[in-house]
N, C-alpha and C. Protein backbone atom coordinates (compact mmCIF):
# COMPACT_ATOMS: atom_id res chain seq x y z
N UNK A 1 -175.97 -207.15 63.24
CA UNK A 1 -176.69 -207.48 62.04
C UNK A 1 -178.10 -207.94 62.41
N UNK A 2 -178.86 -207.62 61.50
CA UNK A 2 -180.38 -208.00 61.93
C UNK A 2 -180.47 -209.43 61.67
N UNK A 3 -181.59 -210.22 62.39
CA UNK A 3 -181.90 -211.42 61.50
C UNK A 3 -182.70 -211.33 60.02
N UNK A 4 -182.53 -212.30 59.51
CA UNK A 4 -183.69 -212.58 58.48
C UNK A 4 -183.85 -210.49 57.31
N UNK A 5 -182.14 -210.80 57.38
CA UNK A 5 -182.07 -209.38 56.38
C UNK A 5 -181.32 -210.19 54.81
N UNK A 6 -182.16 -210.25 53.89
CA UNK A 6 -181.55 -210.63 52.40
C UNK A 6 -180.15 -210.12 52.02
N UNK A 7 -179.43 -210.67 51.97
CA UNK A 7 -178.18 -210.28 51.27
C UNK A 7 -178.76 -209.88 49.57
N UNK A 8 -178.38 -208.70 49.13
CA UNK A 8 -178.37 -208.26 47.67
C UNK A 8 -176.96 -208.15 46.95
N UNK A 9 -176.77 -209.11 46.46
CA UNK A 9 -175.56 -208.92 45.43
C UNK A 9 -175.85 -207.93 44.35
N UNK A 10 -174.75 -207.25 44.19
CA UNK A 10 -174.97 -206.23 42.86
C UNK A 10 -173.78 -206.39 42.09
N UNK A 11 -173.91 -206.35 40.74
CA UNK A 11 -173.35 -206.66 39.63
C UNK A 11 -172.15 -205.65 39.40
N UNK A 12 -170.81 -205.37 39.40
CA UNK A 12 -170.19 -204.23 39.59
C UNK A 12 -168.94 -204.53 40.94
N UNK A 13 -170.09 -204.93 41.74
CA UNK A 13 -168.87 -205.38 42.77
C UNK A 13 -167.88 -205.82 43.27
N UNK A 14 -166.96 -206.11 43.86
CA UNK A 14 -166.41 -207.39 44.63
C UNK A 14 -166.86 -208.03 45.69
N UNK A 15 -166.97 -209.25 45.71
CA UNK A 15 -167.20 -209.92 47.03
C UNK A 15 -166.29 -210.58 47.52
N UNK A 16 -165.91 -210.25 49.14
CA UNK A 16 -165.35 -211.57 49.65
C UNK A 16 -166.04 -212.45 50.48
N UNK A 17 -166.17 -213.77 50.21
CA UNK A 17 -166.25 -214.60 51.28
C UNK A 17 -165.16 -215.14 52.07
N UNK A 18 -165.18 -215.49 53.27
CA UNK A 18 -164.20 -216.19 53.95
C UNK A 18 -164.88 -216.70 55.05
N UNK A 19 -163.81 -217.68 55.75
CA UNK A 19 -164.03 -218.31 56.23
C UNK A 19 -162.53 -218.26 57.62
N UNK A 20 -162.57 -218.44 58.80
CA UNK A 20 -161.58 -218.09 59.60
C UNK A 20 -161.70 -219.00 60.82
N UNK A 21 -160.72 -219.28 61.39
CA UNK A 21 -160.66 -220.21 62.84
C UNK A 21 -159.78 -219.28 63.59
N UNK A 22 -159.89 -219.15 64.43
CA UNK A 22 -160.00 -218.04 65.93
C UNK A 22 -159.07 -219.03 66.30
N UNK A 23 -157.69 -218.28 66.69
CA UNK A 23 -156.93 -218.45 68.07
C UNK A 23 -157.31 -219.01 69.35
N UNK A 24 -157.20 -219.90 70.37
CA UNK A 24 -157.72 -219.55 71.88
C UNK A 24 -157.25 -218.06 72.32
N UNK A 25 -158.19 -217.70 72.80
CA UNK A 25 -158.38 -216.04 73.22
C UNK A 25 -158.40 -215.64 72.20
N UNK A 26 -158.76 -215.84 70.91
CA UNK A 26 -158.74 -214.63 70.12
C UNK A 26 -159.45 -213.78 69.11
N UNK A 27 -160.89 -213.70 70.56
CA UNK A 27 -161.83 -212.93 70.50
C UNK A 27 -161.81 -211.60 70.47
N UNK A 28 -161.21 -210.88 71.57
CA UNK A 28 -160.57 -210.34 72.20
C UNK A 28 -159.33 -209.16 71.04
N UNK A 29 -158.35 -209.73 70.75
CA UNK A 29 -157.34 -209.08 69.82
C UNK A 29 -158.50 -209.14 68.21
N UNK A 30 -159.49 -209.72 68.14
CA UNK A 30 -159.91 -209.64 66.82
C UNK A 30 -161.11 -208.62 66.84
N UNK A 31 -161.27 -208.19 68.12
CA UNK A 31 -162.30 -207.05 68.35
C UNK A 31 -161.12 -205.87 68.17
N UNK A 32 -160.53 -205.62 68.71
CA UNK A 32 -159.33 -204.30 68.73
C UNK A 32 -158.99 -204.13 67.08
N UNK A 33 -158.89 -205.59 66.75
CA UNK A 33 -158.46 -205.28 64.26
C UNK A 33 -159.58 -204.51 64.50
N UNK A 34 -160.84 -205.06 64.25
CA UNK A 34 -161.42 -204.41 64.16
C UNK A 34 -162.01 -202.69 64.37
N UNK A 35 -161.35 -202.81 65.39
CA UNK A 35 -161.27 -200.94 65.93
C UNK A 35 -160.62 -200.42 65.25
N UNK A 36 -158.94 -201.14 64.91
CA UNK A 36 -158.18 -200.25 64.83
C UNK A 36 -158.11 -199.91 62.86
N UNK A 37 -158.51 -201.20 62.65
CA UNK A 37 -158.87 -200.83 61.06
C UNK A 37 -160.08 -200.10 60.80
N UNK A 38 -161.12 -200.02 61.34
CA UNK A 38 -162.03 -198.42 60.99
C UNK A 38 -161.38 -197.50 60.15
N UNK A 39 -160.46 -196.37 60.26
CA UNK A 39 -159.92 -195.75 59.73
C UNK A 39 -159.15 -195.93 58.37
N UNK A 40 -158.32 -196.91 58.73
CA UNK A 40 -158.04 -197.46 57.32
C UNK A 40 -159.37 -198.12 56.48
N UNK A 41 -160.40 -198.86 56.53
CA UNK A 41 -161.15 -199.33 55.67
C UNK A 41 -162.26 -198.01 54.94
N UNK A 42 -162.13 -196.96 55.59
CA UNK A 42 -163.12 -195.85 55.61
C UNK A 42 -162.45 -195.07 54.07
N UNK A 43 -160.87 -194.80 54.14
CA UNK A 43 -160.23 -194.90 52.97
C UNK A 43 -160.52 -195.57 51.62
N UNK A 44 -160.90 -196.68 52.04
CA UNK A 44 -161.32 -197.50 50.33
C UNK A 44 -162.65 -197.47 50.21
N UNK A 45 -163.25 -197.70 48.92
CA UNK A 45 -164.40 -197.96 48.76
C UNK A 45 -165.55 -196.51 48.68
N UNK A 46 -166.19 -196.62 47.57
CA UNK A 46 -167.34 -195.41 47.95
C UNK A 46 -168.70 -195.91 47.88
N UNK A 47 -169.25 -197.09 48.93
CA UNK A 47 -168.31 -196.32 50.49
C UNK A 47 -168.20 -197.43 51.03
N UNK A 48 -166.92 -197.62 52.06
CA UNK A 48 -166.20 -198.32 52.63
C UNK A 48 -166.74 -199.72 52.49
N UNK A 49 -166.32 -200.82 52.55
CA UNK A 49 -166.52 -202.15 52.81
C UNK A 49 -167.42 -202.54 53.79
N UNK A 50 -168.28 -203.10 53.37
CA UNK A 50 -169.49 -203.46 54.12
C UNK A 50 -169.62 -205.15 54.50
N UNK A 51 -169.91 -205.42 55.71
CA UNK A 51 -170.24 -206.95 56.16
C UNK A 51 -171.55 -207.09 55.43
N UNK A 52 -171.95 -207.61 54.94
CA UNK A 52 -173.19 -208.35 54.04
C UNK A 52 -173.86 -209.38 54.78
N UNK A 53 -172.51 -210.23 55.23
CA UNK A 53 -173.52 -211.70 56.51
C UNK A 53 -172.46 -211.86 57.38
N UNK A 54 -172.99 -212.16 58.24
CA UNK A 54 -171.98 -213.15 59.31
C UNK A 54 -172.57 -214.24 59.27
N UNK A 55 -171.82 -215.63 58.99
CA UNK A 55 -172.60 -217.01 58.93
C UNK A 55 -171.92 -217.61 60.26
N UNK A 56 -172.84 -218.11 60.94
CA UNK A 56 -172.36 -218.89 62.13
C UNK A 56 -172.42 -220.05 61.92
N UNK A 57 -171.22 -221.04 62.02
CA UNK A 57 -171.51 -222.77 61.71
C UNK A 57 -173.11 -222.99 62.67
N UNK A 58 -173.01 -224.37 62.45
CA UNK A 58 -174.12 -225.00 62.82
C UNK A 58 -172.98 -225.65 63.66
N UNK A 59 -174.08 -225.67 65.20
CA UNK A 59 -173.24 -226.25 66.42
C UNK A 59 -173.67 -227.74 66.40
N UNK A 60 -174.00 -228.53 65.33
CA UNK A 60 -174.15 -229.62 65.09
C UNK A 60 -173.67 -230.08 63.54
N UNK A 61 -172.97 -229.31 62.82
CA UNK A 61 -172.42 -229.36 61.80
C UNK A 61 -171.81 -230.71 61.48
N UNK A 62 -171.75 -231.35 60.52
CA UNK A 62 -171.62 -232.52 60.04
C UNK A 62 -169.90 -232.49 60.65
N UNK A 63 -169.16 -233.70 60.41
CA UNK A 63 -167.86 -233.77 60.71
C UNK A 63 -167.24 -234.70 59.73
N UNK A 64 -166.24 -234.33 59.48
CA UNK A 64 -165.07 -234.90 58.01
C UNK A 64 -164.12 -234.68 57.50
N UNK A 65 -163.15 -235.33 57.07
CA UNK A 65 -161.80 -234.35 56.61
C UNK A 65 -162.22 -233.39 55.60
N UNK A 66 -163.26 -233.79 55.08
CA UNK A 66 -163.26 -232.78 53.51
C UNK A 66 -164.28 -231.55 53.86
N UNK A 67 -164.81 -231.08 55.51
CA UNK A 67 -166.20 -230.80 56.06
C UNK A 67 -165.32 -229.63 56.57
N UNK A 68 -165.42 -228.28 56.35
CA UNK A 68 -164.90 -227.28 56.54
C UNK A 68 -165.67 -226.65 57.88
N UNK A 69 -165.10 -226.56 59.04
CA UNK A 69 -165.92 -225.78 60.59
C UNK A 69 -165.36 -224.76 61.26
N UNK A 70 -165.48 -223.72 60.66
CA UNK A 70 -164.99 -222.40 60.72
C UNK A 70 -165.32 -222.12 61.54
N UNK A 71 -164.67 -221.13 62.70
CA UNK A 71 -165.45 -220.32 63.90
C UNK A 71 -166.18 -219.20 63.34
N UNK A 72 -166.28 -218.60 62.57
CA UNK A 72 -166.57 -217.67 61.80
C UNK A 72 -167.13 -217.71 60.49
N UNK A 73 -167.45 -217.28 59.55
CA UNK A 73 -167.57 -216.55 57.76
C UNK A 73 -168.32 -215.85 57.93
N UNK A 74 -168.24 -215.15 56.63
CA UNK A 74 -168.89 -214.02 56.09
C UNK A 74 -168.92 -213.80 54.96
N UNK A 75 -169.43 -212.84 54.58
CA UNK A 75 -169.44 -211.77 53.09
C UNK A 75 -169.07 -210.36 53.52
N UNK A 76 -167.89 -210.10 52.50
CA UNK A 76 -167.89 -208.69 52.69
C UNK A 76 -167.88 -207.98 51.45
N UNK A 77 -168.96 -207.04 51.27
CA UNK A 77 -168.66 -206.18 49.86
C UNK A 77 -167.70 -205.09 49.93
N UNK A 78 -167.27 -205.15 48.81
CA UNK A 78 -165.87 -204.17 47.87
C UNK A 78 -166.96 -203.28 46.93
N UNK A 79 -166.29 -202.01 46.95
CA UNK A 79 -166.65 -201.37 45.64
C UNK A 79 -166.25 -201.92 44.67
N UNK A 80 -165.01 -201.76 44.80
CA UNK A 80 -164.19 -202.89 43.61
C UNK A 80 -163.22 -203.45 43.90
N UNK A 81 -162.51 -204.15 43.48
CA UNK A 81 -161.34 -205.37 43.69
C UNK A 81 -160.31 -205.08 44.40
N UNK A 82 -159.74 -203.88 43.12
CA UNK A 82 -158.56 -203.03 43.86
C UNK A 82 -158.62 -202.86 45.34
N UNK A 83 -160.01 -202.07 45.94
CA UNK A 83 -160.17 -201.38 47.31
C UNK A 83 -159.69 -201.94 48.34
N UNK A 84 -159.55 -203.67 47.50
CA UNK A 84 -159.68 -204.40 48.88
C UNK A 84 -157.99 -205.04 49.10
N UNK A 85 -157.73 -204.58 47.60
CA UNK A 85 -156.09 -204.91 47.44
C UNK A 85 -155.03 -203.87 48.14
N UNK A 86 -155.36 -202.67 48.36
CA UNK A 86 -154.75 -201.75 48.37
C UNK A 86 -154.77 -201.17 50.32
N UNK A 87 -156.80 -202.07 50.39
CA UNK A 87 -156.77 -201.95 52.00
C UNK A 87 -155.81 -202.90 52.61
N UNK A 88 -155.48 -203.95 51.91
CA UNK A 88 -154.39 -205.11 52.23
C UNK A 88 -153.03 -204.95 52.24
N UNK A 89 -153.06 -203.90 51.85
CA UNK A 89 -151.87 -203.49 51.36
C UNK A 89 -151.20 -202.29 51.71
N UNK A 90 -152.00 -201.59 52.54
CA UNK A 90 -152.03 -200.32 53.56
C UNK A 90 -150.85 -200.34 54.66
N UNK A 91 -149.60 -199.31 54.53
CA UNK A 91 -148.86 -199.39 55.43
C UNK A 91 -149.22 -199.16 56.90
N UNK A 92 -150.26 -198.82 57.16
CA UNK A 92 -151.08 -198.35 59.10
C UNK A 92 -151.61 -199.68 58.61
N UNK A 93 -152.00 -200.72 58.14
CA UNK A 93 -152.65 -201.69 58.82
C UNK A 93 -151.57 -202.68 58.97
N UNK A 94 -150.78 -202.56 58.46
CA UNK A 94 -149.39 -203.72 58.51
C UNK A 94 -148.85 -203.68 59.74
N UNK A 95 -149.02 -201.94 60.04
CA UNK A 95 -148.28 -201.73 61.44
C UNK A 95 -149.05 -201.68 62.31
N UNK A 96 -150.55 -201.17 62.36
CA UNK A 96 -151.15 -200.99 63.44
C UNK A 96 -152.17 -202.48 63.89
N UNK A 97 -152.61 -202.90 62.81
CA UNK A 97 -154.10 -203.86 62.49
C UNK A 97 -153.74 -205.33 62.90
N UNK A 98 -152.65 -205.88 61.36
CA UNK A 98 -152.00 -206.52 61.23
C UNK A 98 -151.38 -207.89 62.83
N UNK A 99 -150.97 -207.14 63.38
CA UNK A 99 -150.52 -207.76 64.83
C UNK A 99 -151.36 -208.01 65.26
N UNK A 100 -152.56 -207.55 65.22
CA UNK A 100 -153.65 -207.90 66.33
C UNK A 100 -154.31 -209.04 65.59
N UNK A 101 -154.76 -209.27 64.07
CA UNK A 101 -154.90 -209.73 63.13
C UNK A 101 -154.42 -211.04 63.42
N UNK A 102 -153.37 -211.24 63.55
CA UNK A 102 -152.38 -211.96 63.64
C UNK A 102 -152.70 -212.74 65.27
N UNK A 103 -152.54 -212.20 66.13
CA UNK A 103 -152.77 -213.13 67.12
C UNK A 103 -154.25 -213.63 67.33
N UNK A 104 -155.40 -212.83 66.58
CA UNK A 104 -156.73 -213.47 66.46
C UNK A 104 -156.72 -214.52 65.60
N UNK A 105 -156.54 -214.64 64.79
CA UNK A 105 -156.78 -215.63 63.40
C UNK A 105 -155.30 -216.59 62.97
N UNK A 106 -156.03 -218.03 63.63
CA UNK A 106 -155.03 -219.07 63.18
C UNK A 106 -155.16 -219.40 61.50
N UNK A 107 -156.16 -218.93 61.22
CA UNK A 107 -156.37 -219.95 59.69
C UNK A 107 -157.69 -218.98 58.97
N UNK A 108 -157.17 -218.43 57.74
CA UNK A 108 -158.48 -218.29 57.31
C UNK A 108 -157.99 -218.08 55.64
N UNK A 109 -159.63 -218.76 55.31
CA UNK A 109 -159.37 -218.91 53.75
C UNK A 109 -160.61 -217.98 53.10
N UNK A 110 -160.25 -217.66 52.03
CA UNK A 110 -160.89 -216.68 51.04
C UNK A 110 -160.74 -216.15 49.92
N UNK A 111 -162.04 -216.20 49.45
CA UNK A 111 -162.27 -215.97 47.72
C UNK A 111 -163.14 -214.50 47.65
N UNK A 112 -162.27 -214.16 46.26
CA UNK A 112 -162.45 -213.02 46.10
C UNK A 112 -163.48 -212.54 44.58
N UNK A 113 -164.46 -212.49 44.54
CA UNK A 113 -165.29 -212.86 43.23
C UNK A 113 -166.04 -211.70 42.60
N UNK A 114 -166.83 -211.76 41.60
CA UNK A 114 -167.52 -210.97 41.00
C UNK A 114 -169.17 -211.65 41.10
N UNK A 115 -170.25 -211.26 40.99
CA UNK A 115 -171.37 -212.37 40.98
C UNK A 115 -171.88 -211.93 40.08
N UNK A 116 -171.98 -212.97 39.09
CA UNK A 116 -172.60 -212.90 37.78
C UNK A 116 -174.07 -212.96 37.84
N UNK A 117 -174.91 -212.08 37.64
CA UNK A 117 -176.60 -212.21 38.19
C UNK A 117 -177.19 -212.39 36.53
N UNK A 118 -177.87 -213.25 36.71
CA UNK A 118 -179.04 -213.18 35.41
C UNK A 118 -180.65 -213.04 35.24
C-alpha cells in the first residue's frame, strides 16, 4: 500500500473494519490465508474485495482495559454485503483457508457497515 493514499468511501458499498491479534508465529500461516484465499475472494465482488487501509497501532499506544492494541486493522471494501457473506461461507475456504486462518489469528473483531456520506 502506498503512503499518504486517501481512503474513498462510496455509498453502495460494504465495509469491513477489523481489528485482529496474531498468534506467536502467526505471521507466517497468515501470509499462506492469504495466498490460498486469492481464488476464492476473486469469486465475489465486481470486483473482488479490496484492502482500503492497513492501520498499524502506534508503538506507543496508550494502555487500558477499555484501550483496544491490535497487531493489525484494516478496511476492506465489499461490493456488497452478501459477497462477503457467502466468501465466509465458501466451502474451499473452510477447507483450504480456514486452518491456516485459524492458526494465524488468536482474536479478531469486526464490523460490517454501510457509510452514510453527506
Amino acid at each position: 500500500m502506498q503512503e499518504n493514499t486517501p481512503v474513498i468511501f462510496q455509498e453502495g458499498k460494504s465495509y469491513e473494519f477489523f481489528l485482529a491479534w496474531l498468534n506467536p508465529n502467526g505471521q507466517e500461516p497468515l501470509g499462506k490465508y492469504f495466498e490460498a484465499s486469492v481464488p476464492i475472494r476473486k469469486i465475489y465482488g465486481r470486483p473482488e474485495p479490496q484492502f482500503k487501509a492497513n492501520l498499524n497501532p502506534l508503538s506507543n499506544a496508550p494502555q487500558g482495559k477499555t484501550i483496544l492494541n491490535p497487531h493489525m486493522a484494516g478496511i476492506v471494501e465489499w461490493d456488497k454485503h452478501e459477497d462477503a457473506e457467502l466468501f465466509t461461507g465458501h466451502p474451499e475456504l473452510s477447507k483450504i483457508a480456514k486452518p491456516l486462518f485459524d492458526k494465524a489469528i488468536q482474536r479478531i473483531e469486526w464490523i460490517h457497515t454501510q457509510v452514510m456520506l453527506k
